[in-house]
N, C-alpha and C. Protein backbone atom coordinates (compact mmCIF):
# COMPACT_ATOMS: atom_id res chain seq x y z
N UNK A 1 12.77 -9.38 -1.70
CA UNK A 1 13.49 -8.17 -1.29
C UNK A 1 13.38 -7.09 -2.36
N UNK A 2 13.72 -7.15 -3.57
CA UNK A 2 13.10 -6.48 -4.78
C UNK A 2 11.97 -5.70 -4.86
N UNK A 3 10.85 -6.63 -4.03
CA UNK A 3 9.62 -6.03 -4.02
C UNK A 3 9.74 -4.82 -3.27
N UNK A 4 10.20 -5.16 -1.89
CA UNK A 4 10.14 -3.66 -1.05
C UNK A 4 11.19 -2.64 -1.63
N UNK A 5 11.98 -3.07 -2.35
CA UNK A 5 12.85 -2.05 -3.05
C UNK A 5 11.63 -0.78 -3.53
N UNK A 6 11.14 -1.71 -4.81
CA UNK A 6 10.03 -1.26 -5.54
C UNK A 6 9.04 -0.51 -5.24
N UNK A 7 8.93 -0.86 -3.94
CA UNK A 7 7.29 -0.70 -2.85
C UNK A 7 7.96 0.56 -2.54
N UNK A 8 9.36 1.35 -2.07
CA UNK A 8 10.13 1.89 -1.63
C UNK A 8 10.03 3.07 -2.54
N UNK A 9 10.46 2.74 -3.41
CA UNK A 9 10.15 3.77 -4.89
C UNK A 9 9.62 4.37 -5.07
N UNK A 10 8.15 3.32 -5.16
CA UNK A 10 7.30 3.83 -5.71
C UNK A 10 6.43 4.86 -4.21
N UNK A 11 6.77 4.53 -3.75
CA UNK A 11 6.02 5.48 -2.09
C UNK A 11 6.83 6.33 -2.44
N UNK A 12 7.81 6.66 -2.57
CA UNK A 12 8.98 7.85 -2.86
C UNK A 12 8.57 8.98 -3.95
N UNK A 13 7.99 8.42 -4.72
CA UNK A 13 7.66 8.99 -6.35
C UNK A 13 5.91 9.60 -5.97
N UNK A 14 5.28 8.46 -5.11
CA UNK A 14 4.12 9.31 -5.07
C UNK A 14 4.31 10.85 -4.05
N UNK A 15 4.84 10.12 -2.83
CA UNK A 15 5.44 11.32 -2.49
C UNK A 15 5.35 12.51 -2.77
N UNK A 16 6.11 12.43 -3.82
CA UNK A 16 7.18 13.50 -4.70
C UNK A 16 5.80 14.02 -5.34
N UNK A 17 5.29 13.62 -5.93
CA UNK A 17 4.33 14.29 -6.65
C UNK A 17 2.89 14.55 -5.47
N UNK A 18 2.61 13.97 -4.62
CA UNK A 18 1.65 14.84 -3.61
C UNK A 18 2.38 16.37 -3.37
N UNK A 19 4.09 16.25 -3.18
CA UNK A 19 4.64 17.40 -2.78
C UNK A 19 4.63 18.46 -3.55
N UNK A 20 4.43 18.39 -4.87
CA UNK A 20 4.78 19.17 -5.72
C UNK A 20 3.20 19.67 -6.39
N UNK A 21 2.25 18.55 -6.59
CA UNK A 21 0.78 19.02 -6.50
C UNK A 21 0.01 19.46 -5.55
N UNK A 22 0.64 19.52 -4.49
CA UNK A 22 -0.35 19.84 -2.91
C UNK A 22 -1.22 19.15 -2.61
N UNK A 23 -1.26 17.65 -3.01
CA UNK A 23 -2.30 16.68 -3.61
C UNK A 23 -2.14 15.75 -2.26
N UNK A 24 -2.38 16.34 -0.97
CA UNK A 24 -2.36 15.34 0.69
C UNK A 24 -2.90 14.34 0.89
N UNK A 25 -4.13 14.39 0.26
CA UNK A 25 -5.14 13.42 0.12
C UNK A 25 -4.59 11.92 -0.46
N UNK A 26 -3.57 12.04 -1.02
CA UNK A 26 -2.99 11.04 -2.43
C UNK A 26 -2.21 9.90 -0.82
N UNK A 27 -1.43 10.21 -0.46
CA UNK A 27 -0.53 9.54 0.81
C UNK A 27 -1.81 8.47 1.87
N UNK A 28 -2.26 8.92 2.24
CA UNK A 28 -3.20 8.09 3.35
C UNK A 28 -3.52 7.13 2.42
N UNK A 29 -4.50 7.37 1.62
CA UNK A 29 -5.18 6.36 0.68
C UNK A 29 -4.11 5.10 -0.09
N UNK A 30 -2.50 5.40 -0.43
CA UNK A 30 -1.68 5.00 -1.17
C UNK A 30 -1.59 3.87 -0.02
N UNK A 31 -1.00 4.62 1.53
CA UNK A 31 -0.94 3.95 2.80
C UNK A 31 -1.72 2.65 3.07
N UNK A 32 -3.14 3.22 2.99
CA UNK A 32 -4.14 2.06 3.23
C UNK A 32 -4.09 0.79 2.48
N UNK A 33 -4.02 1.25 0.81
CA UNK A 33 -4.48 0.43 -0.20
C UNK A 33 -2.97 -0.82 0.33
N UNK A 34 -1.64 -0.05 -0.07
CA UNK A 34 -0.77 -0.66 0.47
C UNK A 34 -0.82 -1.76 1.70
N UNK A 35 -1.29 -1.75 2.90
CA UNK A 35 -1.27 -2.17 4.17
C UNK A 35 -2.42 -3.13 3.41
N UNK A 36 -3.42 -3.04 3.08
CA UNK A 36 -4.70 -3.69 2.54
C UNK A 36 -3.79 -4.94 1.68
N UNK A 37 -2.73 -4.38 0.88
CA UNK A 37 -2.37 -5.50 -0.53
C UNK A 37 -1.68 -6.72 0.73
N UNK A 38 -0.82 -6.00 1.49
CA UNK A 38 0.25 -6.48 2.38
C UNK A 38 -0.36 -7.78 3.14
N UNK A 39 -1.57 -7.35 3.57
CA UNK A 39 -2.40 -8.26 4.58
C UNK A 39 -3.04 -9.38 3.70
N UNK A 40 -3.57 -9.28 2.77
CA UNK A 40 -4.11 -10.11 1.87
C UNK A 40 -2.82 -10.93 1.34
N UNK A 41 -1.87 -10.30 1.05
CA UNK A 41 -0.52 -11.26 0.68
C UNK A 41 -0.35 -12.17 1.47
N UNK A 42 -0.08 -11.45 2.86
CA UNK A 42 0.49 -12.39 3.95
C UNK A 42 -0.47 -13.34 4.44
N UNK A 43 -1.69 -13.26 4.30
CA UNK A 43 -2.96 -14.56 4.56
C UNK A 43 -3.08 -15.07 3.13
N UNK A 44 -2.37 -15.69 2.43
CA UNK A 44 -3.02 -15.76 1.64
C UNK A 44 -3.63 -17.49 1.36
N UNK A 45 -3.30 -18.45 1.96
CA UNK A 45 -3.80 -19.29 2.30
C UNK A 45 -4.71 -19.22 3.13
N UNK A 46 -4.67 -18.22 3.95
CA UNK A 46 -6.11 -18.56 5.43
C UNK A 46 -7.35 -17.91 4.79
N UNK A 47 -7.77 -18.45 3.81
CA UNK A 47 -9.28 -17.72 3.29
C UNK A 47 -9.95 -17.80 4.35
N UNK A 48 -10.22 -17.94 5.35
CA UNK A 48 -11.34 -17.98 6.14
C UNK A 48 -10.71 -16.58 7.30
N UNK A 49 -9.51 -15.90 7.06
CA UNK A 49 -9.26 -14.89 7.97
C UNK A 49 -9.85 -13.63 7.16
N UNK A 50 -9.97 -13.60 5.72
CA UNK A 50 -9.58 -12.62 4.95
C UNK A 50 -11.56 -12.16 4.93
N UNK A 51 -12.23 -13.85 4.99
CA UNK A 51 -13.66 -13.25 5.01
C UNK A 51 -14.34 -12.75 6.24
N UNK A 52 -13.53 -12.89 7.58
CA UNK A 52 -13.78 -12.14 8.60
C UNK A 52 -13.64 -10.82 8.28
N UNK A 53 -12.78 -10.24 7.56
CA UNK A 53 -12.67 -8.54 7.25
C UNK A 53 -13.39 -7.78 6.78
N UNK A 54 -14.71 -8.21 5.95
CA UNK A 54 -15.50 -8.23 5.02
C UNK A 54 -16.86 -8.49 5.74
């Protein structure tokens, strides 16, 4: 639970600074990488799902 605290934050903080640099580009990519860590977490025993992605 900590973690998504964290995860929470820190999306908050990049945020904050795309908003303030005009830096749009920064959000999608943060998005992806994120969803990318998430999925690899949650398989992380099924090696054989993770080399279908690839």
């Amino acid at each position: 639970m900590r973690f998504l605290k964290y995860l929470g934050k820190m999306f908050c903080e990049i945020c904050h600074f795309a908003w303030q640099n005009k830096a749009w580009w920064i959000i999608p990519i943060f998005l992806v990488l994120t969803l990318l860590a998430l999925l690899i977490a949650a398989t992380q025993g099924a090696a054989p799902f993770i080399y279908t992605l690839f």
